[in-house]
C-alpha atoms as a PDB file:
ATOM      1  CA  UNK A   1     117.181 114.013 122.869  1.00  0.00           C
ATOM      2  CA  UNK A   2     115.248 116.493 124.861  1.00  0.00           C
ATOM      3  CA  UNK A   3     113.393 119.117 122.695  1.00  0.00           C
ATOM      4  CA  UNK A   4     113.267 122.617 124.387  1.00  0.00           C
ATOM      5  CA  UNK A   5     110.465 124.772 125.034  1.00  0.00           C
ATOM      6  CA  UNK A   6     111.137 127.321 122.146  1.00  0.00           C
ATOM      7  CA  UNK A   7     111.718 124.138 119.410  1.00  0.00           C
ATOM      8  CA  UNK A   8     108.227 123.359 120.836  1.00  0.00           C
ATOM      9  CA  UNK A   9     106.528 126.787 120.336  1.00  0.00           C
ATOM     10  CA  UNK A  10     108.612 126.622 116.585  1.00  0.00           C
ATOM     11  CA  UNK A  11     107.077 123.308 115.396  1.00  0.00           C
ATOM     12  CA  UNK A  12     103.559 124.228 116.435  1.00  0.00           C
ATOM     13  CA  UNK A  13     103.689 127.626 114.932  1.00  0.00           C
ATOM     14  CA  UNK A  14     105.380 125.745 111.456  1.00  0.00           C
ATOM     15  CA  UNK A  15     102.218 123.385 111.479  1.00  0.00           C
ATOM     16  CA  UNK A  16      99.538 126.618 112.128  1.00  0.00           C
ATOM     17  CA  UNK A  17     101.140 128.233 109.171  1.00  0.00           C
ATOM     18  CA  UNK A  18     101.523 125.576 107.360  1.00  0.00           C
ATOM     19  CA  UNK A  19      97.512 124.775 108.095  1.00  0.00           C
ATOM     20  CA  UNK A  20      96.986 128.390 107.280  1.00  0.00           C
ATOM     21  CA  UNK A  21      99.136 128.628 103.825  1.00  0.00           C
ATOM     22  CA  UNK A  22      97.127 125.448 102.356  1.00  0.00           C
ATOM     23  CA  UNK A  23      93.992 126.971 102.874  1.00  0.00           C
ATOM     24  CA  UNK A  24      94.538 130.804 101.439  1.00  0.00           C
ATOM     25  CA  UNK A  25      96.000 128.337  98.091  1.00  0.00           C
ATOM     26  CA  UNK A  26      92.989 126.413  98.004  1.00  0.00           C
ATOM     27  CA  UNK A  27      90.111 129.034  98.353  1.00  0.00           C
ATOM     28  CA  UNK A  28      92.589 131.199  96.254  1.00  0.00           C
ATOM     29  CA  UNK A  29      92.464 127.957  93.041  1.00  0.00           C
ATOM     30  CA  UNK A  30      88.760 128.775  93.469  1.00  0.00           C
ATOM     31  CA  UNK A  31      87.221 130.404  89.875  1.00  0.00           C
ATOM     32  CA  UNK A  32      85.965 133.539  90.860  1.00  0.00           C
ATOM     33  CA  UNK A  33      86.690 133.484  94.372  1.00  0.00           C
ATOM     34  CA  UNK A  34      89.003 136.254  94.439  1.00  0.00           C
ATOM     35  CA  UNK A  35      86.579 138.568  92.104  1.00  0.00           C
ATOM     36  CA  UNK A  36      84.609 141.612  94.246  1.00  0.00           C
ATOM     37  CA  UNK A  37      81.619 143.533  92.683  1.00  0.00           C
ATOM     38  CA  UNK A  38      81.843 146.720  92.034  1.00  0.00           C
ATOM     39  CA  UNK A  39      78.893 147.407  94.115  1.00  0.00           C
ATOM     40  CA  UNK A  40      76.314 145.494  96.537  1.00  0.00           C
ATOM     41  CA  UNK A  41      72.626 146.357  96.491  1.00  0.00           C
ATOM     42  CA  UNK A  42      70.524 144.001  99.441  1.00  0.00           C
ATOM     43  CA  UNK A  43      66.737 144.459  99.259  1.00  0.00           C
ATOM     44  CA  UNK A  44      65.165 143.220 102.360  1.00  0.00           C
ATOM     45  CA  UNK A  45      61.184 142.112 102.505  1.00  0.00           C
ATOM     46  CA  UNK A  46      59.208 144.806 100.534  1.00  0.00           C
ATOM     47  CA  UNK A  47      55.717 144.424 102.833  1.00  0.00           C
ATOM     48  CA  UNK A  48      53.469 145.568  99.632  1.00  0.00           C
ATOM     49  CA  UNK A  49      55.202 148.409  98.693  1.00  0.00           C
ATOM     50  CA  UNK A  50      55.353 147.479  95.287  1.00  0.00           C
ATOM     51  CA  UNK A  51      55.798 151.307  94.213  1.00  0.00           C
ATOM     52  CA  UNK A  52      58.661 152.244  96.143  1.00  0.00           C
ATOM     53  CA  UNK A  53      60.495 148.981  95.353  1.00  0.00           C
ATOM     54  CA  UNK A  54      60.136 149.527  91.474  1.00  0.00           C
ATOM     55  CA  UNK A  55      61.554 153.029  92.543  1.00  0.00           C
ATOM     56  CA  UNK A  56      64.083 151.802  94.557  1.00  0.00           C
ATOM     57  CA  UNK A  57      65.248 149.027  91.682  1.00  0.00           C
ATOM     58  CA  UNK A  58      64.887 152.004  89.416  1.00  0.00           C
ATOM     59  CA  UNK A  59      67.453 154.115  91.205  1.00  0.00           C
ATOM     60  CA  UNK A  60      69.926 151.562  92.330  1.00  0.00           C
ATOM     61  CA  UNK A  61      70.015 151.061  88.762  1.00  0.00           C
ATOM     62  CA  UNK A  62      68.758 148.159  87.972  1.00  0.00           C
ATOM     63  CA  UNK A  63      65.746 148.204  86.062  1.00  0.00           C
ATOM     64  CA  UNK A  64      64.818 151.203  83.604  1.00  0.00           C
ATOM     65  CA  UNK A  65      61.456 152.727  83.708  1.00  0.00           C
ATOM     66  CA  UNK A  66      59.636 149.948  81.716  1.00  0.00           C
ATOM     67  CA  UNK A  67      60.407 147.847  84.343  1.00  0.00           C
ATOM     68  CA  UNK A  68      62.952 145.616  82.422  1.00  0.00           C
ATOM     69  CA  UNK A  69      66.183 144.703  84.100  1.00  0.00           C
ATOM     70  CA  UNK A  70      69.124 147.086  83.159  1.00  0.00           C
ATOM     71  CA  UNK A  71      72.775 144.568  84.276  1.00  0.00           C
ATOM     72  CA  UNK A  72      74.073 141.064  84.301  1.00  0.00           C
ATOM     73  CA  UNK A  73      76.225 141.771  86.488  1.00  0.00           C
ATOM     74  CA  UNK A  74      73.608 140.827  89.188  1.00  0.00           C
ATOM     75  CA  UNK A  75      73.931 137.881  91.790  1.00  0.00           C
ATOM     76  CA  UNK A  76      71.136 136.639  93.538  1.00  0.00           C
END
C-alpha cells in the first residue's frame, strides 16, 4: 500500500500535536505553574545607594518606613 503525500503531511502533523498536547498537560499538572503575580518588581545591582534603594523598596511597597518587610507575596 502506497501512502500519499497528504496521509504523510497528516501523520506528522498528528505526532507534532500530539508532542505538543502532552506537554501543555504536563507543565499544566504542575502546582502553581499556572498562577501569575499580580505584579513584578526586579531590582538590579544597587552600587551603594543604600538610600535610594530603601526608597525605592519603600515605594514599590514593600517595606514600610521602619524598614521591615510589608508582603509575602514576594518571590525571590
Amino acid at each position: 500500500m502506497r501512502v500519499t503525500q497528504p496521509a504523510r503531511f497528516a501523520i506528522r502533523w498528528t505526532g507534532v500535536v500530539t508532542w505538543l498536547l502532552l506537554i501543555w498537560v504536563s507543565v499544566a499538572l504542575i502546582p502553581g505553574a499556572a498562577a501569575q503575580p499580580d505584579r513584578v518588581v526586579a531590582i538590579g545591582d544597587i552600587h551603594g545607594a543604600v538610600g535610594q534603594f530603601r526608597l525605592l523598596l519603600e515605594t514599590a511597597g514593600l517595606t514600610d518606613s521602619s524598614q521591615r518587610w510589608t508582603t509575602v507575596k514576594c518571590v525571590g
